[in-house]
Protein backbone atom coordinates (compact mmCIF):
# COMPACT_ATOMS: atom_id res chain seq x y z
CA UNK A 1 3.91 -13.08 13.60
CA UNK A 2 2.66 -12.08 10.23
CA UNK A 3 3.37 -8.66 9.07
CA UNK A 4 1.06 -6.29 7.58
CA UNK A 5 2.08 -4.74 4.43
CA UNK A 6 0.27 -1.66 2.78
CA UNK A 7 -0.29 -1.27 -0.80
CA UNK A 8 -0.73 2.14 -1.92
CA UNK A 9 -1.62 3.04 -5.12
CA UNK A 10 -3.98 5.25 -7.71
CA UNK A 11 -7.44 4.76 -6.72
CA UNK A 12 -8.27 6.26 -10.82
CA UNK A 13 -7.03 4.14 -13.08
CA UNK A 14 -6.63 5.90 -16.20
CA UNK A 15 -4.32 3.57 -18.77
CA UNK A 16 -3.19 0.25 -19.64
CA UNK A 17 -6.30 -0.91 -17.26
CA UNK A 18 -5.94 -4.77 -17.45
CA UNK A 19 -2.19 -4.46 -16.96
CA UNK A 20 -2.49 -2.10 -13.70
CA UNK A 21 -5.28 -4.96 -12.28
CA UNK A 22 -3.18 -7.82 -13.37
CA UNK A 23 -0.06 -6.58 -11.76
CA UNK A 24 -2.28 -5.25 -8.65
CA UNK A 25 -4.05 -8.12 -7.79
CA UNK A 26 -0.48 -10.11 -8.48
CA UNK A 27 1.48 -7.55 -5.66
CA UNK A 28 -1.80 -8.61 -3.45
CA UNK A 29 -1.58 -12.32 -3.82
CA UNK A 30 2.45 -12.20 -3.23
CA UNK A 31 1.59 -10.30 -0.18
CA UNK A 32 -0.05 -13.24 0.90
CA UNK A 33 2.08 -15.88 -0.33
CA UNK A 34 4.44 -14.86 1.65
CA UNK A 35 2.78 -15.08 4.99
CA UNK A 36 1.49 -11.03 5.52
CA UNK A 37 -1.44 -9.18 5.65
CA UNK A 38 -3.01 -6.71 2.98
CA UNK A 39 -3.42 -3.16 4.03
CA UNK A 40 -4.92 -0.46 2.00
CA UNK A 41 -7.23 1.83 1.14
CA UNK A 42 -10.70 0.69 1.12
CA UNK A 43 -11.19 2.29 -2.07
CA UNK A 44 -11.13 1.32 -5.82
CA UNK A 45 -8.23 1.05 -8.46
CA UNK A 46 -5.23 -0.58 -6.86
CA UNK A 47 -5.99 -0.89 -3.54
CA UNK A 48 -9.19 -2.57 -5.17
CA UNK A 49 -7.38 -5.09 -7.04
CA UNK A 50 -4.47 -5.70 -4.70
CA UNK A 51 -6.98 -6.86 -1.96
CA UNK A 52 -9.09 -8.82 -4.94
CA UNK A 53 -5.47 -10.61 -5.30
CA UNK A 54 -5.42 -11.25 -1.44
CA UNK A 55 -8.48 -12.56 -1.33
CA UNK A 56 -8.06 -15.06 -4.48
CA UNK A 57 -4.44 -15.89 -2.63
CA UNK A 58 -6.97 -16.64 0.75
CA UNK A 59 -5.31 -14.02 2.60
CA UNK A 60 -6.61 -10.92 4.85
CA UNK A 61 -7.37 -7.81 3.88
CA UNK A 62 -8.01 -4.83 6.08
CA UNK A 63 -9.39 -2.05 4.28
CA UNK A 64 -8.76 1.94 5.60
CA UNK A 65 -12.06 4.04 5.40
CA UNK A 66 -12.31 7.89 4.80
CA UNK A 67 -16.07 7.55 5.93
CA UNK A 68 -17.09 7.34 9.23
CA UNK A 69 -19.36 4.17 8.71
CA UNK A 70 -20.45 1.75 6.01
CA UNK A 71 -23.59 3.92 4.91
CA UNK A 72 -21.16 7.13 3.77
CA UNK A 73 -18.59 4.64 2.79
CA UNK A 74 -21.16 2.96 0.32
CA UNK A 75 -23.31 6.18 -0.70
CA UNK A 76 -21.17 9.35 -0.33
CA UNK A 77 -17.44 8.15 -1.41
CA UNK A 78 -19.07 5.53 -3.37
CA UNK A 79 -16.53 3.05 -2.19
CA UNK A 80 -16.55 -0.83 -2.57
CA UNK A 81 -16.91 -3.38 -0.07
CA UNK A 82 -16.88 -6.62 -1.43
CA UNK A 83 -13.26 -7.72 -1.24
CA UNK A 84 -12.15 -6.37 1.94
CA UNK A 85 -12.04 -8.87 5.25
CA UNK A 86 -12.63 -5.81 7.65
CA UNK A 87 -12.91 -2.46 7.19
CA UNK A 88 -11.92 0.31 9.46
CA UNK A 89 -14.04 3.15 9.13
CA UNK A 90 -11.91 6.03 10.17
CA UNK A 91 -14.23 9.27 9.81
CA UNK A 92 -11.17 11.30 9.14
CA UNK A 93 -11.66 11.53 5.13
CA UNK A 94 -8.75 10.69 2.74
CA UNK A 95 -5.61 12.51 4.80
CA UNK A 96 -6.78 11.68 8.10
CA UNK A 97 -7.16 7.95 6.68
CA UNK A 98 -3.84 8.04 4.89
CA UNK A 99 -2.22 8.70 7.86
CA UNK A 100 -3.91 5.66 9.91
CA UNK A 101 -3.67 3.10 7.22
CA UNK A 102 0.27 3.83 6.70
CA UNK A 103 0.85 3.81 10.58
CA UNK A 104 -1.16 1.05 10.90
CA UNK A 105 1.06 -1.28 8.55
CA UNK A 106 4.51 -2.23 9.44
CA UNK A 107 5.47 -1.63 5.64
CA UNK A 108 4.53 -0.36 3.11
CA UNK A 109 4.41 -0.81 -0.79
CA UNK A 110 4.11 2.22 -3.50
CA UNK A 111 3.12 1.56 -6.74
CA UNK A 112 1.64 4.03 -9.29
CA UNK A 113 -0.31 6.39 -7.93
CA UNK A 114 -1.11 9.57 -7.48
CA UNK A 115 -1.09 12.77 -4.85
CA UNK A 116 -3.16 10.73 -2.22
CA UNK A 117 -0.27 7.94 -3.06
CA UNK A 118 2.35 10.62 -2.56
CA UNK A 119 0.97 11.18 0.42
CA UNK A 120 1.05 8.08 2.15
CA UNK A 121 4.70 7.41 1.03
CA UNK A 122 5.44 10.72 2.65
CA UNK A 123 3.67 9.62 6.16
CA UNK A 124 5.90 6.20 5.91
CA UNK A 125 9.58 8.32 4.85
CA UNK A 126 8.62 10.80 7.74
CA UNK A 127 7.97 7.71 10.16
CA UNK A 128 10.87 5.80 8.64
CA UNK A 129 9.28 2.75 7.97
CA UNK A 130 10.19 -0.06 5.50
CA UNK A 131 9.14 0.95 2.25
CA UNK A 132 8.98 -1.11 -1.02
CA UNK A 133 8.63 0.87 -4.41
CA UNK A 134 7.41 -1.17 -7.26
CA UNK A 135 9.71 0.22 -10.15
CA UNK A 136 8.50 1.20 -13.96
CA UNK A 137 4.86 0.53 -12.42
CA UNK A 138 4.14 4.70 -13.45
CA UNK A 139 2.76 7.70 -11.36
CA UNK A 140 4.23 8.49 -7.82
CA UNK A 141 6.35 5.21 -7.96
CA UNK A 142 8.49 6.56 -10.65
CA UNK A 143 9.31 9.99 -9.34
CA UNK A 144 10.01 8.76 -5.37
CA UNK A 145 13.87 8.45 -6.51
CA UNK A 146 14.43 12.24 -7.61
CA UNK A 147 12.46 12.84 -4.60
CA UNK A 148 14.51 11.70 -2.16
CA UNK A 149 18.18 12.80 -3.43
CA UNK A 150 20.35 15.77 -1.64
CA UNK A 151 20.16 15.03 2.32
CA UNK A 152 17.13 12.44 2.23
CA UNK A 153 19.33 10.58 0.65
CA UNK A 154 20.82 8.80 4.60
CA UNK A 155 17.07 7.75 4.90
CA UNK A 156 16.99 6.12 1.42
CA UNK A 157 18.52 3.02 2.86
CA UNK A 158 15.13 1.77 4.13
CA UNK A 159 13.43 2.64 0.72
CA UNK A 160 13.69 -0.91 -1.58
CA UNK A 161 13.30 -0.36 -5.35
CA UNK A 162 12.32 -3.38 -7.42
CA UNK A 163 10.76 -4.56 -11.03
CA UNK A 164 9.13 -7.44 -9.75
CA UNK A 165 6.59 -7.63 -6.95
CA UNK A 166 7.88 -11.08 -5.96
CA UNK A 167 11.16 -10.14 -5.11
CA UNK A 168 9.61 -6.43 -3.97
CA UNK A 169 7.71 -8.07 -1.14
CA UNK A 170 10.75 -10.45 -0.02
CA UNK A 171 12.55 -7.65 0.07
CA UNK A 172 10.58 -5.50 2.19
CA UNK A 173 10.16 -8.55 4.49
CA UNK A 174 13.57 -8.62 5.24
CA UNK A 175 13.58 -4.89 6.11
CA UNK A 176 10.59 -5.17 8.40
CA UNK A 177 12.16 -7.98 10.11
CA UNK A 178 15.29 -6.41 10.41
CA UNK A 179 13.49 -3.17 11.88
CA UNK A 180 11.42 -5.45 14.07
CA UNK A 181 14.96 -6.83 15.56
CA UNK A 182 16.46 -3.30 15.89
CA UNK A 183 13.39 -2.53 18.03
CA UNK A 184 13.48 -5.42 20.78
């Protein structure tokens, strides 16, 4: 069975721009090296580059939609199409999307980001699903830690922290398939 892994991540990239697409579209390609599927939003920055890495890796991608169709998807959130496999356009805007695109994954990746990137991690700690946070990679990723001390910390255990996406998504494999086996 392969396992679909969401990468969420700033959609505005605002520094060190060819660093934050090399080390995207790397965490995109190691998704697929290793046998999963791409999640994420169908939008641009990370997400953008992350699938642009699954598709160089000739992996999946499946691409979450605010817009309710590929017109407002292309002409009112000005959103790309090009790298994504299949995109699901969810009509439900960015928090209705972040909330199907996190469910829809059976782990999920943080890296960067911003609030819509906080969000998502939130959906996936409140669900308790596997989650992978790529370490010294800026933004949301960086403050999850001091987030979750006090009592979150008993949930913490399914939270992976890592420096290097290749060992990030191994990681988070393990998790998933060690949640998988908890749930048969």
């Amino acid at each position: 069975m392969q396992y679909k892994i969401a990468v969420s991540g700033s959609a505005l990239i605002t520094k060190d721009k060819k660093y934050v697409e090399k080390l995207a579209e790397e965490v995109g390609k190691e998704i697929v090296r290793q046998g999963c599927i791409l999640v994420t939003g169908a939008t641009t920055g990370f997400p953008y580059f992350a699938a642009k890495g699954a598709k160089k890796a000739k992996g999946v991608s499946i691409g979450f939609s605010p817009a309710a169709s590929e017109l407002a998807h292309i002409k009112t959130y000005k959103l790309p199409t090009d790298v994504f496999d299949l995109i699901v356009y969810t009509g439900f805007d960015y928090s209705g999307r972040n909330l199907l695109m996190t469910r829809a994954a059976d782990g999920i990746i943080v890296v960067s980001g911003r609030m819509g990137t906080l969000n998502e991690f939130t959906i996936a700690f409140e669900d308790k699903k596997p989650i992978g946070i790529l370490e010294g990679s800026g933004g949301t990723a960086d403050r999850i830690d001091d987030l979750i001390k006090g009592p979150q910390r008993a949930i913490k255990r399914k939270i992976i922290f890592e420096k290097d996406p290749k060992r990030l998504v191994e990681k988070l494999i393990v998790l998933i398939k060690k949640e998988k086996h908890i749930l048969k």
